[in-house]
PDB file of N, CA and C in Angstrom:
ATOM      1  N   UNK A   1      27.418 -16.163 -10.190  1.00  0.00           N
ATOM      2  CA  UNK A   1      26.331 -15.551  -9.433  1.00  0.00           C
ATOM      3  C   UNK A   1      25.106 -16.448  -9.550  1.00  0.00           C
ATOM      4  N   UNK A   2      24.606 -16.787  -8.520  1.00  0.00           N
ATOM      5  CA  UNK A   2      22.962 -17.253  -8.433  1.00  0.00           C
ATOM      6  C   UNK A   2      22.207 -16.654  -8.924  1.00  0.00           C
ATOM      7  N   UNK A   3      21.227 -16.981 -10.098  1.00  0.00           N
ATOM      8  CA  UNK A   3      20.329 -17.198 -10.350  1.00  0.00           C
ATOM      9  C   UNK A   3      19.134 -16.761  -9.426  1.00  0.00           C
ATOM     10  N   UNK A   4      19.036 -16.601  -8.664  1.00  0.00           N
ATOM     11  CA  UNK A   4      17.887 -17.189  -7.498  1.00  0.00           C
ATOM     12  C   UNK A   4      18.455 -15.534  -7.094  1.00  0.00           C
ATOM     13  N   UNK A   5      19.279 -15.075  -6.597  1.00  0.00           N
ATOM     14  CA  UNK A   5      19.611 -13.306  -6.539  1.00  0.00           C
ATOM     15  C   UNK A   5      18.735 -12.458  -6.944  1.00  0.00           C
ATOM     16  N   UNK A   6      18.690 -13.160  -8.360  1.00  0.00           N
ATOM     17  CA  UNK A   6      18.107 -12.040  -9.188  1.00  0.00           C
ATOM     18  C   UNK A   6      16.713 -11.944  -9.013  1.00  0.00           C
ATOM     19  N   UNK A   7      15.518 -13.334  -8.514  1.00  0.00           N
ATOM     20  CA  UNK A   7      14.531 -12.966  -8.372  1.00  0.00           C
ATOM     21  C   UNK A   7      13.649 -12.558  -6.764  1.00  0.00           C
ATOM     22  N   UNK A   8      12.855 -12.442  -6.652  1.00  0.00           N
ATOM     23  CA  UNK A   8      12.343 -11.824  -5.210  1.00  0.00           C
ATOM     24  C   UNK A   8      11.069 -12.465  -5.183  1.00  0.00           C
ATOM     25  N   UNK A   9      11.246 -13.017  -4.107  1.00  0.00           N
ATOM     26  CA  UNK A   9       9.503 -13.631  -3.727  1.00  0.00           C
ATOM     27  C   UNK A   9       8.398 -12.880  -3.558  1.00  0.00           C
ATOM     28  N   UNK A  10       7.925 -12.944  -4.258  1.00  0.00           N
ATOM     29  CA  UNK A  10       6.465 -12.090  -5.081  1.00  0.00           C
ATOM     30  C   UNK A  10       5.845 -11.361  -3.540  1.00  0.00           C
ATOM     31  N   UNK A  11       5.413 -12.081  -2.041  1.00  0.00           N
ATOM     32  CA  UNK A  11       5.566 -11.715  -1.032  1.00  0.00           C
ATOM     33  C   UNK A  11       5.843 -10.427  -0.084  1.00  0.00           C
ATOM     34  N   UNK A  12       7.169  -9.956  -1.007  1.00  0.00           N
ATOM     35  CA  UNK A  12       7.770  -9.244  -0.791  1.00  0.00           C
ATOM     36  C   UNK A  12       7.556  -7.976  -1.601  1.00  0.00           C
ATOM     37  N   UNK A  13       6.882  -7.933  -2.963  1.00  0.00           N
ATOM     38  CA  UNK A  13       6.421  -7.186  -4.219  1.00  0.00           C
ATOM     39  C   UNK A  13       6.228  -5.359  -3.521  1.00  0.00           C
ATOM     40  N   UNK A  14       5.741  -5.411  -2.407  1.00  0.00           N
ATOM     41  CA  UNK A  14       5.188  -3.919  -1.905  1.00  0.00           C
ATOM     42  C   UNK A  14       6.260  -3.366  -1.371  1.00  0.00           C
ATOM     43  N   UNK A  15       7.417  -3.677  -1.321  1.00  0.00           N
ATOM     44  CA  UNK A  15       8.908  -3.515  -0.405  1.00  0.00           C
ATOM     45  C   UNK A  15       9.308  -2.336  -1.706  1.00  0.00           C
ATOM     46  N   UNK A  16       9.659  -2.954  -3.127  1.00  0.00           N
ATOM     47  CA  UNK A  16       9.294  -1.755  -3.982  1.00  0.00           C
ATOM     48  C   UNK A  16      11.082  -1.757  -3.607  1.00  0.00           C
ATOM     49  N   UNK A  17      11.945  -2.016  -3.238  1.00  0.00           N
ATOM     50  CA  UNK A  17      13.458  -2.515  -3.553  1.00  0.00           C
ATOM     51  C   UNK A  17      13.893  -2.904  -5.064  1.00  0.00           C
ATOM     52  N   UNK A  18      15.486  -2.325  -4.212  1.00  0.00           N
ATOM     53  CA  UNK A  18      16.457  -2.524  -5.929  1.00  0.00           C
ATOM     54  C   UNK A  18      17.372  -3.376  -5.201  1.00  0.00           C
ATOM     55  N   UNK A  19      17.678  -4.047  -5.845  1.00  0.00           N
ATOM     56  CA  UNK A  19      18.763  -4.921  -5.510  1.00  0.00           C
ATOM     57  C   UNK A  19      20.343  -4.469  -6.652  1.00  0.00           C
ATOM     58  N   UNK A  20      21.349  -4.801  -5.930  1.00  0.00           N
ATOM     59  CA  UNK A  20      22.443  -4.221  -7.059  1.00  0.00           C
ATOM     60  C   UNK A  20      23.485  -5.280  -7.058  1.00  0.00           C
ATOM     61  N   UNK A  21      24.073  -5.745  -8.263  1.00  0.00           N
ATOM     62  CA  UNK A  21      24.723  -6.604  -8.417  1.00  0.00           C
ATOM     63  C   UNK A  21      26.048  -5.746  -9.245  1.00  0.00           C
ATOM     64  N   UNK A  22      27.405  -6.609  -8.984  1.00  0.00           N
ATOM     65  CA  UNK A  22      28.786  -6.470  -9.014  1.00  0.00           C
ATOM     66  C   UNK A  22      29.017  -7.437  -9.826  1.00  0.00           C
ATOM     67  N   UNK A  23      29.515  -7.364 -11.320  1.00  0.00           N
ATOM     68  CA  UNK A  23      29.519  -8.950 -12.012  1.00  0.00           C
ATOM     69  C   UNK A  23      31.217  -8.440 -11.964  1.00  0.00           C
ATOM     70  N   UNK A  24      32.363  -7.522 -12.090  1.00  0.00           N
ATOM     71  CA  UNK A  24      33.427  -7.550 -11.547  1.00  0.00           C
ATOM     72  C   UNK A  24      33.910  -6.793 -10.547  1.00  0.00           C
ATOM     73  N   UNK A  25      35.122  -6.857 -10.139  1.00  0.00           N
ATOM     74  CA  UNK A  25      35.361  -5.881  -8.891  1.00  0.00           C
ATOM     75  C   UNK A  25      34.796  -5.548  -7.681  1.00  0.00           C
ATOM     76  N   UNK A  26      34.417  -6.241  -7.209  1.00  0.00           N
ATOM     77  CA  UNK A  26      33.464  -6.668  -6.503  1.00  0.00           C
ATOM     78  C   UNK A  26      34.021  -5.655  -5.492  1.00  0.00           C
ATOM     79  N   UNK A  27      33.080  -4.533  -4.926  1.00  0.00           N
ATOM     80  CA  UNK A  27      33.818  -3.662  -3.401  1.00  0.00           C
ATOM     81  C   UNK A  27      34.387  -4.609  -2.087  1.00  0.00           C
ATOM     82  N   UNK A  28      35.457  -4.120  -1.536  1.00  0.00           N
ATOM     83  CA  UNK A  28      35.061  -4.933  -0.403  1.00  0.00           C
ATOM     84  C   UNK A  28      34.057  -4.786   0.521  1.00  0.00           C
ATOM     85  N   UNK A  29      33.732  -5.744   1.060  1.00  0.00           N
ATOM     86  CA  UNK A  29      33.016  -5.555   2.224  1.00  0.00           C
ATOM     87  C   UNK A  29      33.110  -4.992   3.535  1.00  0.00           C
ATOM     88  N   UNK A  30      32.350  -4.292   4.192  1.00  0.00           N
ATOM     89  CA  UNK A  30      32.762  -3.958   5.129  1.00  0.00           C
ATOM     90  C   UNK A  30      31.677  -4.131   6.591  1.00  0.00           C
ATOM     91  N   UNK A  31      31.793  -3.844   7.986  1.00  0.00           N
ATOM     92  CA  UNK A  31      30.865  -4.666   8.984  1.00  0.00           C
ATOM     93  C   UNK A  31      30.602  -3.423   9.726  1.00  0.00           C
ATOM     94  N   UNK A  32      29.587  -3.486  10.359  1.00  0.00           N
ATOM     95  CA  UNK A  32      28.827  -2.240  11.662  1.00  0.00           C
ATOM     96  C   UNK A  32      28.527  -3.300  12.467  1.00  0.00           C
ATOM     97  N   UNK A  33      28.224  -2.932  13.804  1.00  0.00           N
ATOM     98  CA  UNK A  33      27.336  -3.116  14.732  1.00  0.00           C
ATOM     99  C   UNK A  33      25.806  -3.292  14.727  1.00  0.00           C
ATOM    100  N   UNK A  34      25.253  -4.482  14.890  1.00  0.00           N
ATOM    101  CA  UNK A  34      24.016  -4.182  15.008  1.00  0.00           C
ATOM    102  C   UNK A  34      23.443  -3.390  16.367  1.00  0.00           C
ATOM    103  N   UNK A  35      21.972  -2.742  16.043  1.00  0.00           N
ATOM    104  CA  UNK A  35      21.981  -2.498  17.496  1.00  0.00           C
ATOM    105  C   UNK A  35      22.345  -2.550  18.880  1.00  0.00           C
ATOM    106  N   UNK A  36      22.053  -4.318  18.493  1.00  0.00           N
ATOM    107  CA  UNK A  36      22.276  -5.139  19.647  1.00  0.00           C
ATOM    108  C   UNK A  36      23.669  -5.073  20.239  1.00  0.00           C
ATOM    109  N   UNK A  37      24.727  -4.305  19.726  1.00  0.00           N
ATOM    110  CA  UNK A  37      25.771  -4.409  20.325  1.00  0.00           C
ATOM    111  C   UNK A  37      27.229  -5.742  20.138  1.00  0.00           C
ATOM    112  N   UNK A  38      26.353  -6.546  19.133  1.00  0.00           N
ATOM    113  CA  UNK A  38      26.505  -7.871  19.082  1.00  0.00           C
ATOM    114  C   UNK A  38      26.719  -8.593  17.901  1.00  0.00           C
ATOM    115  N   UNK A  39      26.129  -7.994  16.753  1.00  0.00           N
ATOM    116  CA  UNK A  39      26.266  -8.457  15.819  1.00  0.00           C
ATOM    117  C   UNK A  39      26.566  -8.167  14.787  1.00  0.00           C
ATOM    118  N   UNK A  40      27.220  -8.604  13.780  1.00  0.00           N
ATOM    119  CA  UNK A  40      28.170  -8.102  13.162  1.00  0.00           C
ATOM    120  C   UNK A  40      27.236  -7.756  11.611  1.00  0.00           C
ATOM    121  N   UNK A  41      27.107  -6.402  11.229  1.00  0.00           N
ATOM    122  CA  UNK A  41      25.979  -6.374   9.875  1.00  0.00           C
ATOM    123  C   UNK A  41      26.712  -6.327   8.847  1.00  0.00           C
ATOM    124  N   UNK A  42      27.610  -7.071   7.512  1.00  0.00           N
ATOM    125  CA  UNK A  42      28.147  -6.794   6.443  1.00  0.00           C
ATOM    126  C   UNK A  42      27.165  -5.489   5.601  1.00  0.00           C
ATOM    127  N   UNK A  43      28.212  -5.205   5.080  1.00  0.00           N
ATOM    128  CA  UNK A  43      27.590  -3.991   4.249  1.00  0.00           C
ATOM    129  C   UNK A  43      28.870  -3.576   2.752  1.00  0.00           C
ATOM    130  N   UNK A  44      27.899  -3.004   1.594  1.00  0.00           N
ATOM    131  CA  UNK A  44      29.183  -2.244   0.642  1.00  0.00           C
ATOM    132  C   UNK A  44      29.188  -1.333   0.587  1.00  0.00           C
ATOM    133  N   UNK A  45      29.808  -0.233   0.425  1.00  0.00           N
ATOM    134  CA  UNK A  45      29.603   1.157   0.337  1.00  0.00           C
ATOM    135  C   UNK A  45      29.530   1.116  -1.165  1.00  0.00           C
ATOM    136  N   UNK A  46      28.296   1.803  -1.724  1.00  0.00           N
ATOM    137  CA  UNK A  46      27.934   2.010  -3.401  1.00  0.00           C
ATOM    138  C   UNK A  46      27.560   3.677  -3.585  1.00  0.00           C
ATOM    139  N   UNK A  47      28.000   4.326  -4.680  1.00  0.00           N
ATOM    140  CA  UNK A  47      27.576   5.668  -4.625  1.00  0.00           C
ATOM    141  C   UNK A  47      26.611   5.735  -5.955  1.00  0.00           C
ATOM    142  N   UNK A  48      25.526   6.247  -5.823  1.00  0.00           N
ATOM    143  CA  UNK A  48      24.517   6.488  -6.536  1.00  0.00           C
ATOM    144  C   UNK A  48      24.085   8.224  -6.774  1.00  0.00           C
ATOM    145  N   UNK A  49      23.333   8.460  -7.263  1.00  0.00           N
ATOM    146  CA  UNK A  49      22.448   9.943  -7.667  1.00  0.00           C
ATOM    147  C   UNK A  49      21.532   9.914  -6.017  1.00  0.00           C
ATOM    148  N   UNK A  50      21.719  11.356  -5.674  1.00  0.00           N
ATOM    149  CA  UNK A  50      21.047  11.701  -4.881  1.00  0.00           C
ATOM    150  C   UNK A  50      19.636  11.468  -5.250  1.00  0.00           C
ATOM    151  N   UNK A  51      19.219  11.606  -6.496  1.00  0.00           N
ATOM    152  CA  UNK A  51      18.160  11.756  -6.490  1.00  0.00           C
ATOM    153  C   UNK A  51      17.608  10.337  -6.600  1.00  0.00           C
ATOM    154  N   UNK A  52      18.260   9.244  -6.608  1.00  0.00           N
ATOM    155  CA  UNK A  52      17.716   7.983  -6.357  1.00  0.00           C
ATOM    156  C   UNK A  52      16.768   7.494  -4.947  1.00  0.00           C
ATOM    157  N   UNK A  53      16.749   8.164  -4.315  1.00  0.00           N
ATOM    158  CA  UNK A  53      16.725   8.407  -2.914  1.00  0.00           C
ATOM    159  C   UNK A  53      15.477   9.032  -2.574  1.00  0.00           C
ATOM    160  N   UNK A  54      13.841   8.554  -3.072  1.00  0.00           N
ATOM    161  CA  UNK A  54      13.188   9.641  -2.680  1.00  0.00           C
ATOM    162  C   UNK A  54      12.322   9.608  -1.307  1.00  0.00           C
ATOM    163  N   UNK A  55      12.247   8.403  -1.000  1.00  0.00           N
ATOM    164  CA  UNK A  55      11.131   8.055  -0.010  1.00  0.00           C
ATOM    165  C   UNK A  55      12.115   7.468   1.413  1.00  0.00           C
ATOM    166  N   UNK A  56      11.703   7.361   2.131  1.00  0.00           N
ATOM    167  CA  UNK A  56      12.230   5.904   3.344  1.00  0.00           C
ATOM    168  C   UNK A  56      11.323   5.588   4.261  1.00  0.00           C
ATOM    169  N   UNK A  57      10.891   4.622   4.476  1.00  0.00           N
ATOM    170  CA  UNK A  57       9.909   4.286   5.616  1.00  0.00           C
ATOM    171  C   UNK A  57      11.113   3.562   6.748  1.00  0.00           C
ATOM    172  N   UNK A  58      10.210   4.292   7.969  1.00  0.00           N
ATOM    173  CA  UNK A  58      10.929   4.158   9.098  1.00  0.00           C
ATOM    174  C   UNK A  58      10.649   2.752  10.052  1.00  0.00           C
ATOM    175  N   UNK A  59      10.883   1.611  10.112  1.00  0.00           N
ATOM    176  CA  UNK A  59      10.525   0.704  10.612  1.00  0.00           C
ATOM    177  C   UNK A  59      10.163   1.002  12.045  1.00  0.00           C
ATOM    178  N   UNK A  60       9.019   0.059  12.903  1.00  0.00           N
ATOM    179  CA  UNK A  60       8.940   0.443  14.237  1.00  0.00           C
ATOM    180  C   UNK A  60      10.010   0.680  15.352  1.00  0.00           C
ATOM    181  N   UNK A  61       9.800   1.490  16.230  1.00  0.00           N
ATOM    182  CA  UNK A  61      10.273   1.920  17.447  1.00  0.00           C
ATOM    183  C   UNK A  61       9.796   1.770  18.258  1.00  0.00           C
ATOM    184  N   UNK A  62      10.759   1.781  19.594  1.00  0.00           N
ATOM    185  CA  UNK A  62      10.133   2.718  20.817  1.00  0.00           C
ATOM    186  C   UNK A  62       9.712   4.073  21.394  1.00  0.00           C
ATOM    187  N   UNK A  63      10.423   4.571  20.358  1.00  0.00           N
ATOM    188  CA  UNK A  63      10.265   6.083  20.533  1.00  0.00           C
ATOM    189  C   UNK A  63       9.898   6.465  18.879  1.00  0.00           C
ATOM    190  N   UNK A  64       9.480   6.580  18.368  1.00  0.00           N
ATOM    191  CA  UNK A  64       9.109   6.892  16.665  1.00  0.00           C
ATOM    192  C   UNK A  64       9.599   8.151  16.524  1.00  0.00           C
ATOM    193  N   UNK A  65       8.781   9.120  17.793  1.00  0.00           N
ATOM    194  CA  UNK A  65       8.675  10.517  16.952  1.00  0.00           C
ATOM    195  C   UNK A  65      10.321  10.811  17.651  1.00  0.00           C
ATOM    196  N   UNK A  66      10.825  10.332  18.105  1.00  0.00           N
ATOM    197  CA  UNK A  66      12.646  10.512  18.317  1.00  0.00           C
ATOM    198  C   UNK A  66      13.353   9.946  16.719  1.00  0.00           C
ATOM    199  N   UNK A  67      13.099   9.072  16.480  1.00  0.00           N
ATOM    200  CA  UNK A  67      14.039   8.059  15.598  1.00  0.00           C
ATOM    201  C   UNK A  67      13.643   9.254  14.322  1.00  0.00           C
ATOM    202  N   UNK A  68      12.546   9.399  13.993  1.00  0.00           N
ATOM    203  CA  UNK A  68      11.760  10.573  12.898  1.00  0.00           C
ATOM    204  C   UNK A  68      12.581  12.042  13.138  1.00  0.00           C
ATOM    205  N   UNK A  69      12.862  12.600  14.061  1.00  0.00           N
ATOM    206  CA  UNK A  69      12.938  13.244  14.133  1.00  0.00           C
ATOM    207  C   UNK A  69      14.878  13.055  14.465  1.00  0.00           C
ATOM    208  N   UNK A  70      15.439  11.952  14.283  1.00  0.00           N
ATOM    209  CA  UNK A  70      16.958  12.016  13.599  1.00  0.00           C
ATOM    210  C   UNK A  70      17.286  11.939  12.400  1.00  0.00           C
ATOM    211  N   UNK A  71      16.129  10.788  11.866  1.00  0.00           N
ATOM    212  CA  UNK A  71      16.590  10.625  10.461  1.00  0.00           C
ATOM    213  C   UNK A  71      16.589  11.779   9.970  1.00  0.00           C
ATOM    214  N   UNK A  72      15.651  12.405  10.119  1.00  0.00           N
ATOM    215  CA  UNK A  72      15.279  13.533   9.325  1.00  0.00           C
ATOM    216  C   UNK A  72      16.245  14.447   9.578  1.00  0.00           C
ATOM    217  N   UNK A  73      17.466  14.722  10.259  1.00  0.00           N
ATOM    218  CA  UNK A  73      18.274  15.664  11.243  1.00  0.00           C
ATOM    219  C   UNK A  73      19.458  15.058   9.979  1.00  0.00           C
ATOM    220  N   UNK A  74      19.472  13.633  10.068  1.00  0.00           N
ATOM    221  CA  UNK A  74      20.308  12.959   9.293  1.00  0.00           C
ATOM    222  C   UNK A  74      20.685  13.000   7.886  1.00  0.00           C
ATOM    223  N   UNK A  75      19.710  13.002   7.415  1.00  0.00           N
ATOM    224  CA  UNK A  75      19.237  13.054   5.890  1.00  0.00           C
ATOM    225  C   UNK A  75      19.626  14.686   5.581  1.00  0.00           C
ATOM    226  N   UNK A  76      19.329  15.169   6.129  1.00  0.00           N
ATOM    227  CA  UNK A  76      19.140  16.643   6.217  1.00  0.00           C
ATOM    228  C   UNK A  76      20.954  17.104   5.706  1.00  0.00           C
ATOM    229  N   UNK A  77      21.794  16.707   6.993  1.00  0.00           N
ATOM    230  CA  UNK A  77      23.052  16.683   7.476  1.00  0.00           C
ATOM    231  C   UNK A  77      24.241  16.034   5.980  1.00  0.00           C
ATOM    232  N   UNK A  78      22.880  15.105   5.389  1.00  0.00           N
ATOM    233  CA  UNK A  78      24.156  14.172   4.631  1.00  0.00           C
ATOM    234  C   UNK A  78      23.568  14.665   2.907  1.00  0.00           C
ATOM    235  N   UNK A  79      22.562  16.026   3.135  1.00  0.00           N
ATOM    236  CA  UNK A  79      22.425  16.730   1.797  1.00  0.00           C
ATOM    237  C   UNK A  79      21.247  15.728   0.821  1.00  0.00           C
ATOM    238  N   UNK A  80      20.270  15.261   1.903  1.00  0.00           N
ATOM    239  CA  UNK A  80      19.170  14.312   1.714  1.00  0.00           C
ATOM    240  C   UNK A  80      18.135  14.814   1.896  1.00  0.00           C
ATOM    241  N   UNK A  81      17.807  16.178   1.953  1.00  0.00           N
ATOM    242  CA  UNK A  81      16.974  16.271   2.978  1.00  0.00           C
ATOM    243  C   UNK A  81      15.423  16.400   1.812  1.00  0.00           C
ATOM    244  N   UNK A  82      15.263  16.188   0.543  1.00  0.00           N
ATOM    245  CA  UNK A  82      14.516  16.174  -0.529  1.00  0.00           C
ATOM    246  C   UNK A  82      12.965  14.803   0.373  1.00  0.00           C
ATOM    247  N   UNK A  83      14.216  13.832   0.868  1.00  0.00           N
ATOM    248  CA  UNK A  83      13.866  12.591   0.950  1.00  0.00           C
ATOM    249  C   UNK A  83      12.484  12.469   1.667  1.00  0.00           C
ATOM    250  N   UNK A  84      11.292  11.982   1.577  1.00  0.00           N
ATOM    251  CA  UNK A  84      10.547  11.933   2.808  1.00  0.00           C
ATOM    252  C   UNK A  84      10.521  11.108   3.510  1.00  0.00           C
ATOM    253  N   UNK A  85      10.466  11.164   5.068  1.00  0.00           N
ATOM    254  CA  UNK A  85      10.200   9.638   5.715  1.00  0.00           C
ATOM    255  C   UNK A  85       8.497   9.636   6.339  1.00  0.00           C
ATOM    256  N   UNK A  86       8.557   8.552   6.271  1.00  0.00           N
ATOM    257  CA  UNK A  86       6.944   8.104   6.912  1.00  0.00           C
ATOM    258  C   UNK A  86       7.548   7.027   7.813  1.00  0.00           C
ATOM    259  N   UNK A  87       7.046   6.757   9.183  1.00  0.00           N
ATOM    260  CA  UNK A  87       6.484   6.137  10.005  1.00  0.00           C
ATOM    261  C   UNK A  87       6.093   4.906   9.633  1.00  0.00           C
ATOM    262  N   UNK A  88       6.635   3.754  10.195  1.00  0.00           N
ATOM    263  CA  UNK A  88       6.187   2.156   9.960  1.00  0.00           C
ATOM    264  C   UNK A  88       4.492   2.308  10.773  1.00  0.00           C
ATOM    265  N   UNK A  89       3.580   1.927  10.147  1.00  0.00           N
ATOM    266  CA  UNK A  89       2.227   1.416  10.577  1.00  0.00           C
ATOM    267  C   UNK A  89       2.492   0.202  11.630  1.00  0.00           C
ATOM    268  N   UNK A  90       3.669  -0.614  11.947  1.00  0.00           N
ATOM    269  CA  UNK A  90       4.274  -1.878  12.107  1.00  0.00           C
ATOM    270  C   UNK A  90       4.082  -1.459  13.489  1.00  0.00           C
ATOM    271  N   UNK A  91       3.482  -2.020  14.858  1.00  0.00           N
ATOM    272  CA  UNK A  91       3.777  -1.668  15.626  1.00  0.00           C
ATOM    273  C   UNK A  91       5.041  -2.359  16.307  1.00  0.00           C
ATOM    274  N   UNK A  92       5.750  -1.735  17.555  1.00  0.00           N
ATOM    275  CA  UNK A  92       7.092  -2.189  18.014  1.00  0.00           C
ATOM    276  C   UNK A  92       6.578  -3.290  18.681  1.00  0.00           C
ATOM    277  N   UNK A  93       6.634  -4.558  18.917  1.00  0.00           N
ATOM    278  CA  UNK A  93       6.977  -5.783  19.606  1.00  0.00           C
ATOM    279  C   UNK A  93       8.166  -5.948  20.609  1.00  0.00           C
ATOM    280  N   UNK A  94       8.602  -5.688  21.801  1.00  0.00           N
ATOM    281  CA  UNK A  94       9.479  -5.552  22.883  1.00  0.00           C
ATOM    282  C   UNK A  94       9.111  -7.170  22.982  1.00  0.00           C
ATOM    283  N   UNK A  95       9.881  -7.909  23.379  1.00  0.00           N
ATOM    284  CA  UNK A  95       9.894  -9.203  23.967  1.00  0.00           C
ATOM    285  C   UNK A  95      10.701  -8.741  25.647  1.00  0.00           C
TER     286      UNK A  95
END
């Protein structure tokens, strides 16, 4: 394992992330769809304490108070619903 994994560019410090490392048995991996229809997102499935889970900020949208108003439908649905979400300050950029 890299070295360089383990640390996070200071930059990044307000993100307030865990990172999780596998030193055996590594899960397999598995892939989604990105939005875009197009691209392929690796991912692991890891199971943790619900209660690890307290906050989520919602990155920008086009529609906010839609996307807010699934997660929250979501979270709710998957026995999350403790969790709070807030709204990205970030505004959406459409190119």
């Amino acid at each position: 394992m890299s070295e360089l994994a383990l640390f996070k560019n200071p930059a990044f410090k307000e993100e307030e992330e865990w990172r999780l490392f596998w030193l055996t048995d590594t899960p397999p991996v598995k892939f989604r769809l990105a939005s875009d229809r197009r691209t392929l997102i690796p991912y692991i499935e890891a199971e943790f304490s619900k209660n690890a889970v307290c906050k989520i900020v919602q990155g920008p949208l086009a529609r906010p108070e839609v996307g807010e108003i699934s997660l929250r439908d979501f979270l709710k649905a998957a026995d999350y619903g403790h969790v709070e979400v807030i709204a990205s300050r970030i505004p959406l950029r459409a190119l």
